[in-house]
Each structure stands twice: as structure tokens, then as C-alpha cells.
C-alpha atoms as a PDB file:
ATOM      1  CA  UNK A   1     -21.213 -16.981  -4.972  1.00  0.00           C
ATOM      2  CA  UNK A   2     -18.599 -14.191  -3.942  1.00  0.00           C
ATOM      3  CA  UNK A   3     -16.496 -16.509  -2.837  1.00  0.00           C
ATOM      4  CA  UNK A   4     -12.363 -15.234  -3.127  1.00  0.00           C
ATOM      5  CA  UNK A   5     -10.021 -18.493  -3.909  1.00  0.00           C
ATOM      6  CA  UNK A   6      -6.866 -17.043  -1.815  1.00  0.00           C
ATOM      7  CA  UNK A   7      -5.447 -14.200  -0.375  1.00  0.00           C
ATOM      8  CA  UNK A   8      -5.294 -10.792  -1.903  1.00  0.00           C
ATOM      9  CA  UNK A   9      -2.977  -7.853  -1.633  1.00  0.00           C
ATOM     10  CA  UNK A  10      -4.728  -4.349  -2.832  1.00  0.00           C
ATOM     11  CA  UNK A  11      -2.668  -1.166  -3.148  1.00  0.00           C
ATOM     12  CA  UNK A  12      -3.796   2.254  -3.664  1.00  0.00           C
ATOM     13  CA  UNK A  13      -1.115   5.406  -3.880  1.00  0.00           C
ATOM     14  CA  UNK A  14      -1.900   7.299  -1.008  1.00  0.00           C
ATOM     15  CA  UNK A  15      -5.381   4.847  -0.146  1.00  0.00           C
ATOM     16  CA  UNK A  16      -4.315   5.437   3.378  1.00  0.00           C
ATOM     17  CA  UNK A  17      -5.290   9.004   3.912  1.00  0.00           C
ATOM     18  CA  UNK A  18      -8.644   8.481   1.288  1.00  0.00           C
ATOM     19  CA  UNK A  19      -9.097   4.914  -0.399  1.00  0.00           C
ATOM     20  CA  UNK A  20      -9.370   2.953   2.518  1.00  0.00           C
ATOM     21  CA  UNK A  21     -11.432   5.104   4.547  1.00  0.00           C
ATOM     22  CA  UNK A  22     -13.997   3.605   2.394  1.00  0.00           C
ATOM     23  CA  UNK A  23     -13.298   0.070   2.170  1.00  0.00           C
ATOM     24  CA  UNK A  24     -13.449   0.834   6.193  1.00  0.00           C
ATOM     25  CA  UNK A  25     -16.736   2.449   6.751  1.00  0.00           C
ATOM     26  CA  UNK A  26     -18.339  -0.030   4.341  1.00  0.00           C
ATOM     27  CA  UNK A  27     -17.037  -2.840   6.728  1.00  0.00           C
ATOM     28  CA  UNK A  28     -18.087  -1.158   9.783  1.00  0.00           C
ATOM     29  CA  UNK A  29     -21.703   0.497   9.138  1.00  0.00           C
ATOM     30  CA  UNK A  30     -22.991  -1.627   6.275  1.00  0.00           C
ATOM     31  CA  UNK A  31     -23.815  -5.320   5.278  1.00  0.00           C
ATOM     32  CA  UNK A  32     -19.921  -5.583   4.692  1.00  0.00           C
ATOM     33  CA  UNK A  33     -19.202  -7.238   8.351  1.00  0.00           C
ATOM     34  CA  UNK A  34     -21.638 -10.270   7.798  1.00  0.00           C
ATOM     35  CA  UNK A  35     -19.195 -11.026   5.095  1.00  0.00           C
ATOM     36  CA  UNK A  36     -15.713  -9.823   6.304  1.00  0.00           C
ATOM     37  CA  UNK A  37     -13.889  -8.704   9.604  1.00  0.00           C
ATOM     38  CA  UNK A  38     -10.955  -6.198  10.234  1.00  0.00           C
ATOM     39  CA  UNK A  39      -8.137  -8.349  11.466  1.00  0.00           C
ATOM     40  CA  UNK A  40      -5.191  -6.031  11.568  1.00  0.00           C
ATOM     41  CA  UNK A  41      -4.942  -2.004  10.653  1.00  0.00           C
ATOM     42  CA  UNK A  42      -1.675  -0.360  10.818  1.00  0.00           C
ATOM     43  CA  UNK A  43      -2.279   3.149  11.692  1.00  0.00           C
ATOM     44  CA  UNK A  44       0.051   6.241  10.455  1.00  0.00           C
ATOM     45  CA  UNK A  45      -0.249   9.518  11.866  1.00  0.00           C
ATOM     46  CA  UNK A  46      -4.140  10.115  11.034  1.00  0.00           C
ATOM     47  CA  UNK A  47      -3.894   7.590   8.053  1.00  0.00           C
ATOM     48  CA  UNK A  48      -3.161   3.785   7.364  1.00  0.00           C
ATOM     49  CA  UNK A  49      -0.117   2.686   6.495  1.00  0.00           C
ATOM     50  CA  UNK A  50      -2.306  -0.877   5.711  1.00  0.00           C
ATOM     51  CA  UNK A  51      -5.091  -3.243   6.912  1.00  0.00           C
ATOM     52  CA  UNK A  52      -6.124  -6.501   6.686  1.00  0.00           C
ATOM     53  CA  UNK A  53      -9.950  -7.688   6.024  1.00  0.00           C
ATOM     54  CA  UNK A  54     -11.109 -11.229   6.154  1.00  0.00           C
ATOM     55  CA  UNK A  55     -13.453 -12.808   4.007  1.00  0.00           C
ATOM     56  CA  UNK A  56     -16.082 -14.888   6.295  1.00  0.00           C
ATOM     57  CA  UNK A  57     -18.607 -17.796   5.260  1.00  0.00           C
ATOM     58  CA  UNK A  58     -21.288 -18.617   7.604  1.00  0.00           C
ATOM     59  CA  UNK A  59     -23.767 -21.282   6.888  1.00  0.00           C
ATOM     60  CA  UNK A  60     -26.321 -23.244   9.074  1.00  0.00           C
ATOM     61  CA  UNK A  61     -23.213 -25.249  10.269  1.00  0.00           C
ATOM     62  CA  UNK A  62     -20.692 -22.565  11.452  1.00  0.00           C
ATOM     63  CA  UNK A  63     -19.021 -19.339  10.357  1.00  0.00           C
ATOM     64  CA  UNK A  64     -15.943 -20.094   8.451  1.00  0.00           C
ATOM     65  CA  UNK A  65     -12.679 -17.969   7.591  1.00  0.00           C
ATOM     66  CA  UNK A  66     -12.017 -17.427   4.286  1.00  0.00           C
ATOM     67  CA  UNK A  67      -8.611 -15.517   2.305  1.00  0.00           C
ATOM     68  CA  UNK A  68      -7.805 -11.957   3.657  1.00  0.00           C
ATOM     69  CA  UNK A  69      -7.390  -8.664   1.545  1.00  0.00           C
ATOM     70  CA  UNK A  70      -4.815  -6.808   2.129  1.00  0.00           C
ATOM     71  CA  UNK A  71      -4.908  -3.425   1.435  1.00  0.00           C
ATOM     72  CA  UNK A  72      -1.662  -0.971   1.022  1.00  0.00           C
ATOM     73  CA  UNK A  73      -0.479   2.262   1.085  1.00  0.00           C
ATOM     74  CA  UNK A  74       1.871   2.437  -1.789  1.00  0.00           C
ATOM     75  CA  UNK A  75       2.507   6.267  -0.929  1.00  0.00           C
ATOM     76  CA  UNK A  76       4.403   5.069   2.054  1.00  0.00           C
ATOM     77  CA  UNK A  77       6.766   3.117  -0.189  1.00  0.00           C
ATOM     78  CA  UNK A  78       7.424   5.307  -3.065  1.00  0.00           C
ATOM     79  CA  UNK A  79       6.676   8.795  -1.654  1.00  0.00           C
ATOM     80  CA  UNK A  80       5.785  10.709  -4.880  1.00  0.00           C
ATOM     81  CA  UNK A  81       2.770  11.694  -7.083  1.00  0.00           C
ATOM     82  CA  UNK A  82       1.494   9.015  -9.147  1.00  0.00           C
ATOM     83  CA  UNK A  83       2.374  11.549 -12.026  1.00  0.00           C
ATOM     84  CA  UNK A  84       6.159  11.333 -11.426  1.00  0.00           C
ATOM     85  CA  UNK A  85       5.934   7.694 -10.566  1.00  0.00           C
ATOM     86  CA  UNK A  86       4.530   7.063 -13.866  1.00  0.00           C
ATOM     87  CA  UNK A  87       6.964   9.390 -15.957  1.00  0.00           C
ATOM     88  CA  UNK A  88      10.168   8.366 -13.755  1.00  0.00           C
ATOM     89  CA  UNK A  89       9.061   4.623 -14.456  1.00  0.00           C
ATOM     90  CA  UNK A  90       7.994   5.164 -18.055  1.00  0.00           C
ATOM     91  CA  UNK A  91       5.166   2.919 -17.497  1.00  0.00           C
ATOM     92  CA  UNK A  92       3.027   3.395 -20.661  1.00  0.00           C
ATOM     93  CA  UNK A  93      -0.396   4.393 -18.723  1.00  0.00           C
ATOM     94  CA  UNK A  94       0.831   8.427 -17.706  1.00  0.00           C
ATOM     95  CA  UNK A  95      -1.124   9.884 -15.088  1.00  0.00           C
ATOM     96  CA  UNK A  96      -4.149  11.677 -16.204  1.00  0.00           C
ATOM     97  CA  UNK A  97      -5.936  15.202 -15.984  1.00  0.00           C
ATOM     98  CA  UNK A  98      -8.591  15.234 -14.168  1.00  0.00           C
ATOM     99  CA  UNK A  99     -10.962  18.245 -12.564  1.00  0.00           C
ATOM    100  CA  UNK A 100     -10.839  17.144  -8.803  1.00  0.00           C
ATOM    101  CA  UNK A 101     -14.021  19.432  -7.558  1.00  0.00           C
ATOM    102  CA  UNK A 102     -16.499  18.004  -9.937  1.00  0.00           C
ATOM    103  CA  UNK A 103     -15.822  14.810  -9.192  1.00  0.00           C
ATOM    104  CA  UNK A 104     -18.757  14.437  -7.109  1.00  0.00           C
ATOM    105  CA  UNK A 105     -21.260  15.786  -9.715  1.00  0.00           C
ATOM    106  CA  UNK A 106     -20.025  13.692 -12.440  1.00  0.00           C
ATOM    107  CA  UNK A 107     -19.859   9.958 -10.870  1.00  0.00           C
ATOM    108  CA  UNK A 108     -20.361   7.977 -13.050  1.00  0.00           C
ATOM    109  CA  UNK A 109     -18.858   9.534 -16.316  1.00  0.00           C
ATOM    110  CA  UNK A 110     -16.927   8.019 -18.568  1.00  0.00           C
ATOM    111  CA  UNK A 111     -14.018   9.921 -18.320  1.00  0.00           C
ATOM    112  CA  UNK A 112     -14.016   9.504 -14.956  1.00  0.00           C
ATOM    113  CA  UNK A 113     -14.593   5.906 -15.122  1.00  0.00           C
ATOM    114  CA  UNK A 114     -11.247   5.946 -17.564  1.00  0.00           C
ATOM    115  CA  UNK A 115      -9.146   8.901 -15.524  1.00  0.00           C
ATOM    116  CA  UNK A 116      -9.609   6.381 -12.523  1.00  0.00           C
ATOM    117  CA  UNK A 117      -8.934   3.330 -14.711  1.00  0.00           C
ATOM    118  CA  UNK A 118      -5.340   4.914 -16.047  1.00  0.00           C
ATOM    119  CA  UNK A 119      -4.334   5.762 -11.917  1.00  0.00           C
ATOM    120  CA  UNK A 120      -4.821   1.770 -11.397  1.00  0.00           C
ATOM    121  CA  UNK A 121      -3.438   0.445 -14.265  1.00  0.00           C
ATOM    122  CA  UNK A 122      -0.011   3.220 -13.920  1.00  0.00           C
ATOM    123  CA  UNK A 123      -0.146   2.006 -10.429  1.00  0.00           C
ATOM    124  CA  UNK A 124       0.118  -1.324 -11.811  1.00  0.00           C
ATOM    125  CA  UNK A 125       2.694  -1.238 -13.694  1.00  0.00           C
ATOM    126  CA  UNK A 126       5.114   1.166 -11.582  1.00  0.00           C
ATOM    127  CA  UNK A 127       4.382  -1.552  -8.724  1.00  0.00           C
ATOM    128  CA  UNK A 128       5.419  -4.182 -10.974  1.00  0.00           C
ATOM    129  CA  UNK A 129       8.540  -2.582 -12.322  1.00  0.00           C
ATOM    130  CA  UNK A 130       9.585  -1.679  -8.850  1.00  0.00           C
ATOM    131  CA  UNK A 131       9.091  -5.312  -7.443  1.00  0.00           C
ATOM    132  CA  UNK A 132      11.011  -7.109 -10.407  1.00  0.00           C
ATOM    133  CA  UNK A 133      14.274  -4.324  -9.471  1.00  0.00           C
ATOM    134  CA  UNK A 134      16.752  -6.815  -9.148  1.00  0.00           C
ATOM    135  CA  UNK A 135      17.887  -5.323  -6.061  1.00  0.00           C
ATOM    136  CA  UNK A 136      14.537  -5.783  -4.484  1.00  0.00           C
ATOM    137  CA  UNK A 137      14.182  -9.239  -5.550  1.00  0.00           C
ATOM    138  CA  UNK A 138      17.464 -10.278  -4.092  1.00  0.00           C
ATOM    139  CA  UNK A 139      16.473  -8.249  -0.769  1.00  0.00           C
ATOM    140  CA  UNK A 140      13.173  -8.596  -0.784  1.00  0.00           C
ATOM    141  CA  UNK A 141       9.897  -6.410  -0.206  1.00  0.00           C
ATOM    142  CA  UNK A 142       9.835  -4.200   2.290  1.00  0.00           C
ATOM    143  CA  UNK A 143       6.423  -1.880   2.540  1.00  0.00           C
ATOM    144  CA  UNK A 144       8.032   1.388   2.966  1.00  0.00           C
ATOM    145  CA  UNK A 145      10.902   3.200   2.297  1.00  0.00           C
ATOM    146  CA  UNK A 146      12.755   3.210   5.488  1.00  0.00           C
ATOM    147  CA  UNK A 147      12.052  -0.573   5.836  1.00  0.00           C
ATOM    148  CA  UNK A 148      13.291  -1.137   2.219  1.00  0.00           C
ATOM    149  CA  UNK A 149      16.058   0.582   2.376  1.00  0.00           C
ATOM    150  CA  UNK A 150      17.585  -1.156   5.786  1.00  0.00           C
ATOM    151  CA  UNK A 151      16.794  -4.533   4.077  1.00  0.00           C
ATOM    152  CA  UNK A 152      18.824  -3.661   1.078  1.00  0.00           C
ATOM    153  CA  UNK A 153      21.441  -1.890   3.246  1.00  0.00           C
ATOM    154  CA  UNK A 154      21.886  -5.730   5.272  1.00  0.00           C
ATOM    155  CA  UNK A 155      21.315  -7.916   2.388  1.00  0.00           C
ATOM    156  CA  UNK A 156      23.947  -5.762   0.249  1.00  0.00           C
ATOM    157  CA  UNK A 157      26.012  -5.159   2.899  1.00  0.00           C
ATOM    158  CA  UNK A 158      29.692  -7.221   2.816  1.00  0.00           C
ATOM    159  CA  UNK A 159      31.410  -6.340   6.250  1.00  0.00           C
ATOM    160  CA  UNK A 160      30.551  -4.988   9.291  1.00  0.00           C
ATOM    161  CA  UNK A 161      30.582  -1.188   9.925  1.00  0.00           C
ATOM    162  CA  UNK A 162      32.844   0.391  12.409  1.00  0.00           C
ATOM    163  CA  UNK A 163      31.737   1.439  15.413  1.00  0.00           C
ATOM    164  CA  UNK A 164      32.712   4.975  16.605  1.00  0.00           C
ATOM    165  CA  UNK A 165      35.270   5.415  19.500  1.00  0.00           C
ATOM    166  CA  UNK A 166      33.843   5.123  22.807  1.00  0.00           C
ATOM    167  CA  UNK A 167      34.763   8.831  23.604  1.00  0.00           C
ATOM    168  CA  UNK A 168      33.179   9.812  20.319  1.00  0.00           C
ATOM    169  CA  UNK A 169      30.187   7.643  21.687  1.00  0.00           C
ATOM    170  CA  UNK A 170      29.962   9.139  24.671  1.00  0.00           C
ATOM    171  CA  UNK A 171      30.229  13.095  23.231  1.00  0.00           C
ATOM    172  CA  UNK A 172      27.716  12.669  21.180  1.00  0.00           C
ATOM    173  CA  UNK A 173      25.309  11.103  23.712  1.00  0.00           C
ATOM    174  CA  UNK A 174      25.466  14.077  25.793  1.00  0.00           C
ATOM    175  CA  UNK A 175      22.915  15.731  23.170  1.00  0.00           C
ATOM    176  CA  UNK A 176      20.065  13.600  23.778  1.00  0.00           C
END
């Protein structure tokens, strides 16, 4: 009945600048907003950081809201190529070969089907690797690198820093 049973988080390495451009236009032009609605987008420079869809049920009583899809830029959280992800992780799907400007006449062929079936699953599995770090888990997820690493930074750290002198303060003020 395409019905989704909860909420779902969706990440694609570097989605924001191509994936989701996509999922987007199918929700805005096509038969995709009878069934969903754009609740949040987090914009990036001229990409998406992430956005949120939700799923909506309409009957002869009512529209309903249903779970919400959340999609991710993983790019903004580990800033590498999938390739080096996937070799610095040792995750046993490697990154794939794969000739970029005949990907449009070639479609639906089967190495393409399996080229794009190796990016998800090394995806997969560098995601999963990442998020069971036991410094993450004790910190918790963070979306992007800055984030993450100021989370870590206050969960691991065990005093307060020093401040600077006020006449240091002051000096280097003056450059702003």
C-alpha cells in the first residue's frame, strides 16, 4: 500500500550537490507531493546539507501525516571521496570504476546497476563503522565535522580552558 512504518534517515556521499536534487524535483513537479511534503531543507552554499520529506495519507476522511525521510549529506561529515572512505575504513565493498560520461547512455546496465549498488553498500558500511567509534557513541552524532568535533571536544573535555589575559583579549580584538 506504500505505506512506511516509521521514520527514515537516507544518506548519500555528497547527495547534497546531486542525489537530492532529485528526490526534490520529483516532490515538487510530479505526483510525489500528493504523497509527501518538504518539511525542513537545510541549505549549504548552492547544495543541501539535508532535508526532511513527509510521508502523507489522505483518504475520504482527512489527510494524515505519516513517518518523515530524512535525507543526508554524508560528504559534510566525512569530507573525502567515497574511494578513500572505503580504503581508510577497510569496509569490504571498495569503491568502484566506473565511466562517468556514459552514464546516461547506459541506464539501465548491469554494471551500472552493480557500480551504484557497491557506492551504497561501502557507504553503508563506512557509516556504520564510523557511528559504532566508541568516541562517537559516548559523544554522540553530530552531522558534520565541525559539529562532531565540538561535541567530542565538550563531552571529552575534563576542565575548563583558560581564558587569555584581558590585555591579550583586547590586542587581538583590534584585528577584527
Amino acid at each position: 500500500d506504500g505505506s512506511m512504518p516509521e521514520d527514515l534517515t537516507i544518506f548519500a556521499h555528497n547527495g547534497g550537490c546531486y542525489d537530492f536534487n532529485f528526490v526534490l524535483q520529483y516532490i515538487v513537479k510530479s505526483i510525489g507531493s500528493k504523497h509527501f511534503k518538504i518539511v525542513n531543507v537545510l541549505p549549504r552554499g548552492s547544495s543541501f546539507l539535508s532535508m526532511e520529506i513527509q510521508r502523507v495519507y489522505r483518504d475520504k476522511t482527512g489527510t494524515f501525516e505519516g513517518p518523515t525521510i530524512t535525507f543526508r549529506d554524508s560528504l559534510a561529515l566525512l569530507p573525502f571521496s567515497l574511494r578513500q572512505l572505503t580504503d581508510s575504513f577497510k569496509t569490504e565493498c571498495a569503491k568502484g570504476e566506473w565511466d562517468h560520461e556514459n552514464v546516461l547512455k547506459t541506464r539501465n546496465d548491469p554494471l551500472l546497476i552493480e557500480y551504484l549498488r557497491g557506492d551504497c553498500v561501502g557507504l553503508h558500511k563506512v557509516l556504520t563503522k564510523y557511528f559504532n567509534w566508541p568516541l562517537i557513541k559516548e559523544s554522540g552524532v553530530c552531522y558534520t565535522v565541525a559539529s562532531q568535533a565540538l561535541r567530542i571536544f565538550r563531552t571529552t573535555l575534563d576542565e575548563p580552558l583558560m581564558g587569555c589575559p584581558a590585555v591579550v583579549d583586547k590586542f587581538v580584538r583590534q584585528a577584527y
